[in-house]
Protein backbone atom coordinates (compact mmCIF):
# COMPACT_ATOMS: atom_id res chain seq x y z
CA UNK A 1 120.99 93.08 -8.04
CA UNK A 2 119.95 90.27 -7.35
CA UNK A 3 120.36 90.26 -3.51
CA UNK A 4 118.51 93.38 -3.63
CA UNK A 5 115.65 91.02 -5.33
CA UNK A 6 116.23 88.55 -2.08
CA UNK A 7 115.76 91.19 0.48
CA UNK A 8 113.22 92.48 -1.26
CA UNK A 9 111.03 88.82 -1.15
CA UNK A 10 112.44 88.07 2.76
CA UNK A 11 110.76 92.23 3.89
CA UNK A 12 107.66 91.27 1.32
CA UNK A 13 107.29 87.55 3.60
CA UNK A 14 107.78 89.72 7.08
CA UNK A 15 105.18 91.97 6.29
CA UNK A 16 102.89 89.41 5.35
CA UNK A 17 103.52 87.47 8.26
CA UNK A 18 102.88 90.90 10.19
CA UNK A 19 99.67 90.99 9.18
CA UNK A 20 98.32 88.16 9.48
CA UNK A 21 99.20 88.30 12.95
CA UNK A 22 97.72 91.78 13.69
CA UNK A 23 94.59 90.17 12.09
CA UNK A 24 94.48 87.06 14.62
CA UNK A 25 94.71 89.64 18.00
CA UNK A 26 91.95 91.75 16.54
CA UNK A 27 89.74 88.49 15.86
CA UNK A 28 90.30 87.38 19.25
CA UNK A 29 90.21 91.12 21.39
CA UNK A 30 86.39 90.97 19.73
CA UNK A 31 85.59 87.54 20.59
CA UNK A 32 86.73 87.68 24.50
CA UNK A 33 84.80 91.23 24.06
CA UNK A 34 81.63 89.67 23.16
CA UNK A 35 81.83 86.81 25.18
CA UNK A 36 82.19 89.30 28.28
CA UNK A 37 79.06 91.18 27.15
CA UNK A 38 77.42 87.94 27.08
CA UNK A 39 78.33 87.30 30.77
CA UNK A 40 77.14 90.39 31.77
CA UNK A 41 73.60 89.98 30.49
CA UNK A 42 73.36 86.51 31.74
CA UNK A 43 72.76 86.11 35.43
CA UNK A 44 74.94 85.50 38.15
CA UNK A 45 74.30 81.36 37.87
CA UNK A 46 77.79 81.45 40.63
CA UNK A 47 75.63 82.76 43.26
CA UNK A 48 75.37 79.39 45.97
CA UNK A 49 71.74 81.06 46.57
CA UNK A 50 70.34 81.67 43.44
CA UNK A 51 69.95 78.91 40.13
CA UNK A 52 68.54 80.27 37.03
CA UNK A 53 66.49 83.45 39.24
CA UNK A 54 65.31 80.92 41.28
CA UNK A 55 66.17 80.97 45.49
CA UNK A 56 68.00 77.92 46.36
CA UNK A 57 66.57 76.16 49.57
CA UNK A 58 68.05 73.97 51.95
CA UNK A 59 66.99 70.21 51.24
CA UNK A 60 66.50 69.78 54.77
CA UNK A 61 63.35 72.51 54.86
CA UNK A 62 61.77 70.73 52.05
CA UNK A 63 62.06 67.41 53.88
CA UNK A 64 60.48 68.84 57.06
CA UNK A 65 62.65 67.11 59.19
CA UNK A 66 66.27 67.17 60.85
CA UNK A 67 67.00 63.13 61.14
CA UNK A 68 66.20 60.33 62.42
CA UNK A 69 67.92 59.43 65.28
CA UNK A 70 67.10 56.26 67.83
CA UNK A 71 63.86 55.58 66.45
CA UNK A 72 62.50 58.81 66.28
CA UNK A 73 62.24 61.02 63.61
CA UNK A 74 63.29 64.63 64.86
CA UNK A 75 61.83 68.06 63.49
CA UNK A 76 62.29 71.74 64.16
CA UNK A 77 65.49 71.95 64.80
CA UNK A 78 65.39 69.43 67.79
CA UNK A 79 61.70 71.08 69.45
CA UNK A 80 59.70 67.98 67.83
CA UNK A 81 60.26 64.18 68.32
CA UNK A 82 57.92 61.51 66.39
CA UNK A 83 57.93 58.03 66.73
CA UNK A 84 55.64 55.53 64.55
CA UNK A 85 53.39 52.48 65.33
CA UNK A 86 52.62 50.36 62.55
CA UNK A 87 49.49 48.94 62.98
CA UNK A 88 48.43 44.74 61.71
CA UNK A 89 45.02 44.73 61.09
CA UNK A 90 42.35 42.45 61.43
CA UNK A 91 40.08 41.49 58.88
CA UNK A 92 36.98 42.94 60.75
CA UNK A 93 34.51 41.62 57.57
CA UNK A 94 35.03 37.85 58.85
CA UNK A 95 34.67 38.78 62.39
CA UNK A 96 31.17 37.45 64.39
CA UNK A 97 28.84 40.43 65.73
CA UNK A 98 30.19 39.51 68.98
CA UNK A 99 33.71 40.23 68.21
CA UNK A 100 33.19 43.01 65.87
CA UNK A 101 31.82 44.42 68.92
CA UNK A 102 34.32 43.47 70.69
CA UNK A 103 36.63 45.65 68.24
CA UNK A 104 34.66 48.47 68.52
CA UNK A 105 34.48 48.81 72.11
CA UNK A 106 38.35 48.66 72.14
CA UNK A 107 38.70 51.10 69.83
CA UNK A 108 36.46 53.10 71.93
CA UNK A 109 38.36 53.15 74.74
CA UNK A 110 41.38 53.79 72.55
CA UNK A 111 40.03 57.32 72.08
CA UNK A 112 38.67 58.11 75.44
CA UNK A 113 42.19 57.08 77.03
CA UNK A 114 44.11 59.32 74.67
CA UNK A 115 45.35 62.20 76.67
CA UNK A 116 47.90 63.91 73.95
CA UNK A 117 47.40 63.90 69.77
CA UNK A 118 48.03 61.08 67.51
CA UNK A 119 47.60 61.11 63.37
CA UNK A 120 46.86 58.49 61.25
CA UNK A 121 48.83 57.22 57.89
CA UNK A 122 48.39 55.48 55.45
CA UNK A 123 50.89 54.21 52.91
CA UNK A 124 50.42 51.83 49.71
CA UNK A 125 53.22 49.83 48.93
CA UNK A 126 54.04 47.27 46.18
CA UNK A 127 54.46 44.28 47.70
CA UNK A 128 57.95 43.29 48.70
CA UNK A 129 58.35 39.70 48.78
CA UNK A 130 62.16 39.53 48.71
CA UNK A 131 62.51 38.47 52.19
CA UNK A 132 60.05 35.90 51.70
CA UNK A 133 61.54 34.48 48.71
CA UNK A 134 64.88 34.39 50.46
CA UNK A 135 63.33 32.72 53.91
CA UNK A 136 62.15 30.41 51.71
CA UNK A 137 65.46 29.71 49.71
CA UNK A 138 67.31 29.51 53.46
CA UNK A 139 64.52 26.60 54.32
CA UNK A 140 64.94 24.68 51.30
CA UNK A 141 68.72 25.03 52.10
CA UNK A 142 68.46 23.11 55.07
CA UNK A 143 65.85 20.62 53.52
CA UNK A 144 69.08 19.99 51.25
CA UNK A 145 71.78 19.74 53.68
CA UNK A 146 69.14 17.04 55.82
CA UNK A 147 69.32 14.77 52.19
CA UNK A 148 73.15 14.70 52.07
CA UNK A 149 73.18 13.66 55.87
CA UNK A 150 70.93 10.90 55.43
CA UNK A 151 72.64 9.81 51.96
CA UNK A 152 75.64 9.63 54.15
CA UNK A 153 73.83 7.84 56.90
CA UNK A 154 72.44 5.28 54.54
CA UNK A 155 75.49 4.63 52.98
CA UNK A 156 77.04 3.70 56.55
CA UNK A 157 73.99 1.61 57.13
CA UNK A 158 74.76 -0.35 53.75
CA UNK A 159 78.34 -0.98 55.00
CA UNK A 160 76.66 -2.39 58.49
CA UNK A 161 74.27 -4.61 56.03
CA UNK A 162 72.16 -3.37 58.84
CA UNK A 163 68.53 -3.12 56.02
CA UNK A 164 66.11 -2.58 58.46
CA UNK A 165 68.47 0.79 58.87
CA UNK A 166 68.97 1.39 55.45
CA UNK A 167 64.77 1.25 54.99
CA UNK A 168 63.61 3.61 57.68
CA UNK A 169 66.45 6.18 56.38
CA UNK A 170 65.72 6.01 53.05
CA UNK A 171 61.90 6.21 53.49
CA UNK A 172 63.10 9.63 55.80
CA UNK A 173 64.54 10.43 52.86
CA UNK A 174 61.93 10.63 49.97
CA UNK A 175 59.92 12.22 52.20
CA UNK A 176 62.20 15.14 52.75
CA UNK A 177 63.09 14.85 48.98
CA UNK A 178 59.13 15.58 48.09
CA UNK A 179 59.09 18.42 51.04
CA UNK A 180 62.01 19.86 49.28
CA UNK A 181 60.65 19.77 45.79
CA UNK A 182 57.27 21.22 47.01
CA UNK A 183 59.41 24.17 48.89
CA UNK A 184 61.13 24.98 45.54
CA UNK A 185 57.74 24.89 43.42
CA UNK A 186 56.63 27.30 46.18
CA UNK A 187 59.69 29.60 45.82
CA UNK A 188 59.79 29.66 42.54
CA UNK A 189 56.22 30.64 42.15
CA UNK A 190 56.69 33.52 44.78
CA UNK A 191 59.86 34.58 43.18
CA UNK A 192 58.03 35.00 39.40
CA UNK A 193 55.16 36.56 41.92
CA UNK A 194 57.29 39.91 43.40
CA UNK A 195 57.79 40.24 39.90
CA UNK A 196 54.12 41.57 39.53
CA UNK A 197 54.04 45.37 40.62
CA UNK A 198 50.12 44.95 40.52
CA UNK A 199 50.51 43.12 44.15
CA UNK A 200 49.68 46.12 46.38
CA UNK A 201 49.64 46.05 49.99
CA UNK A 202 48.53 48.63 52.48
CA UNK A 203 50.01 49.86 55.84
CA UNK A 204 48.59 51.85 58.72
CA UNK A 205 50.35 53.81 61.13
CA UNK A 206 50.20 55.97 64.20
CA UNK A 207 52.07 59.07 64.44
CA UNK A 208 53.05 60.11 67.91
CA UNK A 209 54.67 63.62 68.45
CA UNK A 210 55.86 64.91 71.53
CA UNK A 211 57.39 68.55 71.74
CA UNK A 212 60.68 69.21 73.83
CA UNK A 213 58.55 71.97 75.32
CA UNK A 214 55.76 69.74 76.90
CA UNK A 215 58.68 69.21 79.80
CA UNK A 216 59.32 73.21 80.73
CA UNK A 217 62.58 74.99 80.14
CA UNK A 218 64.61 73.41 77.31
CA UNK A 219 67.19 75.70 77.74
CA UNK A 220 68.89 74.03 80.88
CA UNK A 221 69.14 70.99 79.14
CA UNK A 222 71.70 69.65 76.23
CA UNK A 223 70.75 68.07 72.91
CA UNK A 224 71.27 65.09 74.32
CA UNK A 225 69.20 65.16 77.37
CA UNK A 226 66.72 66.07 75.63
CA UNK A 227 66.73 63.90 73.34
CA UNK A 228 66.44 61.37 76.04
CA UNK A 229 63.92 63.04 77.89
CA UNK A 230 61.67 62.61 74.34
CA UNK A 231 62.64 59.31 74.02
CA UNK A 232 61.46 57.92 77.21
CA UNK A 233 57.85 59.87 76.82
CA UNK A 234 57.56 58.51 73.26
CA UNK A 235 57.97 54.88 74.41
CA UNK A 236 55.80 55.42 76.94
CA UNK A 237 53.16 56.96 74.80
CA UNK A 238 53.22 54.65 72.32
CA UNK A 239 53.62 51.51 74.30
CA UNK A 240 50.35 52.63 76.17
CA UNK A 241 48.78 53.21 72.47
CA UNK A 242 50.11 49.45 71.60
CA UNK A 243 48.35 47.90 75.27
CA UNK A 244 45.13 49.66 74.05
CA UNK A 245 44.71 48.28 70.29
CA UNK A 246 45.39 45.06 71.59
CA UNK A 247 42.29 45.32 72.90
CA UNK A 248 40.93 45.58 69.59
CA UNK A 249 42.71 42.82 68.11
CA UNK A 250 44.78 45.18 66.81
CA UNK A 251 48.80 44.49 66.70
CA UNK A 252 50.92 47.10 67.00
CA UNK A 253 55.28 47.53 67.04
CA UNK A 254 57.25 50.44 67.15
CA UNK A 255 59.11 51.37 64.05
CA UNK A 256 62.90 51.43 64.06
CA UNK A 257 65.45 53.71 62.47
CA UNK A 258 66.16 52.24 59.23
CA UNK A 259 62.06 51.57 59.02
CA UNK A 260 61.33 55.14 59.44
CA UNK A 261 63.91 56.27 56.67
CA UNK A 262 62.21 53.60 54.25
CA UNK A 263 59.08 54.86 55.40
CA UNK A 264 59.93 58.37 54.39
CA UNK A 265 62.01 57.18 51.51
CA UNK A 266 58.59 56.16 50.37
CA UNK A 267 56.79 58.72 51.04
CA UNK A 268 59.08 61.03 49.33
CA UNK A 269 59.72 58.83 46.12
CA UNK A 270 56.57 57.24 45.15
CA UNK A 271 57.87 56.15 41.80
CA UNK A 272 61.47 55.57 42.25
CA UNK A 273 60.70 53.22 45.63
CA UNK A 274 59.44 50.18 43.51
CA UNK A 275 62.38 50.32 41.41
CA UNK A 276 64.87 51.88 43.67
CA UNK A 277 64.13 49.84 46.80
CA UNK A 278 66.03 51.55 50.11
CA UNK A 279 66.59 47.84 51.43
CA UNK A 280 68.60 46.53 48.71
CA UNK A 281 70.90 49.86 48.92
CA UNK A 282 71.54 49.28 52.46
CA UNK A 283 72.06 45.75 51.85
CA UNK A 284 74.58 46.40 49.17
CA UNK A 285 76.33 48.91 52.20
CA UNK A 286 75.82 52.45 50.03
CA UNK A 287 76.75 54.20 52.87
CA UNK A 288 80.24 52.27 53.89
CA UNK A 289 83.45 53.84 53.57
CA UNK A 290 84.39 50.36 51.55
CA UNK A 291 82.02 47.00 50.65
CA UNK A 292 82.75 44.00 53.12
CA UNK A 293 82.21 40.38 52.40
CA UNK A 294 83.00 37.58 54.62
CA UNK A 295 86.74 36.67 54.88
CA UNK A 296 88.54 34.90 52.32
CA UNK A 297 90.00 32.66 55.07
CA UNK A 298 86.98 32.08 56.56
CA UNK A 299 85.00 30.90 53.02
CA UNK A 300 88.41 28.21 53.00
CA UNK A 301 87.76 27.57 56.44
CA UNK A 302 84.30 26.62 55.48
CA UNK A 303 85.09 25.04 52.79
CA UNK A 304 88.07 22.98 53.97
CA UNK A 305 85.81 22.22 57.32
CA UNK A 306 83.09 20.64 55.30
CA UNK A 307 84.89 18.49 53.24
CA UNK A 308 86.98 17.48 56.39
CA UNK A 309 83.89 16.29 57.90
CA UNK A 310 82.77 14.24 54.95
CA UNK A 311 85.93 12.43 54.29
CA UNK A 312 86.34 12.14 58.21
CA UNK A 313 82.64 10.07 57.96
CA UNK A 314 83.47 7.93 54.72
CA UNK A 315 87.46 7.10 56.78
CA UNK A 316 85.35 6.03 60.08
CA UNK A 317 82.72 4.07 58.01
CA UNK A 318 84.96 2.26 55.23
CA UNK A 319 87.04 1.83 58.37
CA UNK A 320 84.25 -0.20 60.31
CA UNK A 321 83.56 -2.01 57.59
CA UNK A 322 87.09 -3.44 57.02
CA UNK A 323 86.78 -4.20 61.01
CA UNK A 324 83.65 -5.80 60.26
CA UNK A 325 84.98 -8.00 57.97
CA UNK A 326 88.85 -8.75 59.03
CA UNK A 327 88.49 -8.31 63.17
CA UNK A 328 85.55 -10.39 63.94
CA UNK A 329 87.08 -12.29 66.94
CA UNK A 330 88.48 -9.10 68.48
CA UNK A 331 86.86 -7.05 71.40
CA UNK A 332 85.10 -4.43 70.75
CA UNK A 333 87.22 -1.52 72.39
CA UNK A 334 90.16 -3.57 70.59
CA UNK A 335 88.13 -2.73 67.13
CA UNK A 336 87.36 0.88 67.93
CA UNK A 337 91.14 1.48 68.98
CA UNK A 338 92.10 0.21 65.75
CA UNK A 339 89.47 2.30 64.00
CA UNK A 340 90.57 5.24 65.63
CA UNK A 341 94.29 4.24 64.90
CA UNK A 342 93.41 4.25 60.85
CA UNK A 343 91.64 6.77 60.59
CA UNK A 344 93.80 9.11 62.11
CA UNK A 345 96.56 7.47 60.16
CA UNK A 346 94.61 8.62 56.58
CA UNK A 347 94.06 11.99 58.07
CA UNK A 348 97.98 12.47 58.91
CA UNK A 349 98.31 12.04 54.93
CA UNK A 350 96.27 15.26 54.36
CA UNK A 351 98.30 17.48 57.75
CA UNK A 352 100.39 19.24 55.24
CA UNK A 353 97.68 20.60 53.24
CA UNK A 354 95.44 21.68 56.05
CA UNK A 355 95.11 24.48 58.42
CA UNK A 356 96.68 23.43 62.31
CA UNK A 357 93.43 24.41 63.39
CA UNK A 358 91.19 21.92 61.23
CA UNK A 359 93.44 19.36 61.80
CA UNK A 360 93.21 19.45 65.66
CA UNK A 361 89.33 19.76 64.89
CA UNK A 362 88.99 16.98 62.72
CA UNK A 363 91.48 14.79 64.94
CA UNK A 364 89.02 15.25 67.75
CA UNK A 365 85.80 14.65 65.24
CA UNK A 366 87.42 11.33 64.63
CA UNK A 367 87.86 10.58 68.07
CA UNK A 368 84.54 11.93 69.21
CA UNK A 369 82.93 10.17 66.39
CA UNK A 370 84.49 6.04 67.27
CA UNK A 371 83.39 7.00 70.75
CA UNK A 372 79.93 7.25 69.71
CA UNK A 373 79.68 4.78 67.71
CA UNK A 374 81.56 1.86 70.20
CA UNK A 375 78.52 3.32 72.88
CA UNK A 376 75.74 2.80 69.94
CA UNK A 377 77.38 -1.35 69.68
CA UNK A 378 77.32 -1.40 73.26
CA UNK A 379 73.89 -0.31 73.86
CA UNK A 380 72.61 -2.75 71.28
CA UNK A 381 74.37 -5.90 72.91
């Protein structure tokens, strides 16, 4: 009896279990039925031509041009080559009558010597003062490296007790320590300036077009004939436009490459350009298979070359001085053989921890250096 009651519970579990499972298939035979329903009504979003019932378009015919390829920006599949002039001004307002006619009698013959079409354009920029900020940092730079040379050459006057020397080098040197503090108010104050997006600045350009066409039958030539071919009646169309505004007062330059793809970079993100500026992607090499930097061994190099060349200075002057003091009944050549002797001794200490190459350098700075200065004692007796 009472396995009967067991068998009975175990077929009572089975059929349970049986049912819940039929219920789980017929839950999910109408889910995957309505979601295919839903598929259906929805449009084919897979299609590469189509988005949302709207025609996709090639970038490229939006753009209205191929590339830009030696200087030149190249449309219609290859039939139309432009190159750009940008154009300096001059501020005609502060100009005498005479040369304001002067201007306009240039600009005159500008017109009546143009034998093909030209368009002008005209483009308002925030001003970029990056590259002035960083010209600026690179002068003050040098300002800085022209203090630590005369520190160094004061302190090897001192040694010399020579204070006539030590006078006129260290009145060299406030003077380039005021130029340098005035150069880093100045940078400063441009830096916190190119933060200002209010600073606008306005460019004018020349567009010169020349079709592949203008030279008869394309088709016996290759792309890059013709490309060629354009090229050289570009230049010579736009160098002829560049002779003729100087006549106006008017500089002109030829755009390259990378300046035509920031110029249309511009043009075709007005907003994003201030904040999204094309320079600093090419700087940071966006379009490089991998980022390069100068070589580790190169920044040691550097490194190890400069401080070479300072301790190399304080061994040759601490040096004289000692030869000053000890060796002042010995010849000359006799004190410059013995400075050379020392100092090349001290510099033997450091071989071990230097590159072959710096130490062959430095061994001939040393030399080169007690060579000098036995001619400057020579030319002074």
């Amino acid at each position: 009896m009472e396995l009967i009651n067991i068998l009975t519970i175990i077929l009572l579990i089975f059929i349970f279990i049986a049912l819940i499972l039929a219920g789980i298939y017929f839950i999910m035979v109408f889910r995957s039925k309505n979601k295919k329903e839903e598929l259906e009504q929805k449009p084919k979003e897979e299609d590469n031509n189509t988005y949302n019932g709207l025609t996709r378009e090639s970038i490229y015919s939006f753009m209205e041009f191929d590339e830009i390829k030696d200087s030149m920006i190249v449309r219609k599949n290859g039939q139309q080559y432009v190159m750009v002039i940008q154009c300096q001004g001059v501020n005609y307002d502060l100009l005498s009558e005479q040369e304001k006619i002067a201007v306009e009698e240039g600009f005159v013959q500008l017109l009546n010597t143009l034998r093909f079409p030209i368009q002008l354009y005209i483009q308002t920029r925030s001003l970029n003062l990056r590259d002035i900020v960083e010209e600026y940092r690179h002068k003050v730079d040098g300002f800085r490296k022209q203090i630590e040379l005369l520190d160094i050459k004061i302190k090897e006057a001192s040694g010399r007790e020579d204070q006539k020397a030590v006078e006129r080098l260290e009145f060299d040197r406030r003077r380039k320590a005021n130029v340098l503090e005035y150069g880093m108010d100045i940078t400063d104050y441009v830096a916190r300036l190119s933060t200002n997006k209010n600073v606008l600045q306005q460019k004018t350009y020349i567009v010169v077009s020349y079709y592949a066409s203008e030279f008869g039958a394309t088709s016996t030539y290759g792309k890059d004939e013709m490309s060629n071919i354009c090229f050289s009646e570009l230049y010579t169309r736009c160098q002829s436009i560049i002779r003729l505004l100087a006549s106006s007062e008017v500089g002109g330059r030829i755009l390259d490459s990378e300046e035509l793809a920031e110029l249309l970079y511009v043009a075709y993100n007005r907003d994003g350009s201030e904040t999204l500026q094309l320079s600093k992607a090419l700087d940071a090499q966006y379009d490089a298979l991998y980022s390069t930097s100068k070589d580790v061994l190169e920044k040691k190099k550097e490194m190890l070359d400069k401080e070479i060349e300072e301790q190399a200075i304080d061994i040759v002057t601490d040096t004289l001085i000692e030869a000053d003091k000890r060796q002042t009944e010995i010849s000359e050549e006799e004190k410059m053989r013995i400075l050379q002797e020392k100092s090349l001794e001290l510099l033997e200490e450091y071989k071990d921890s230097i590159d072959p190459e710096i130490f062959e350098e430095a061994k001939n700075e040393i030399k080169k250096r007690t060579k000098s200065i036995s001619r400057k004692n020579s030319t002074k007796e």
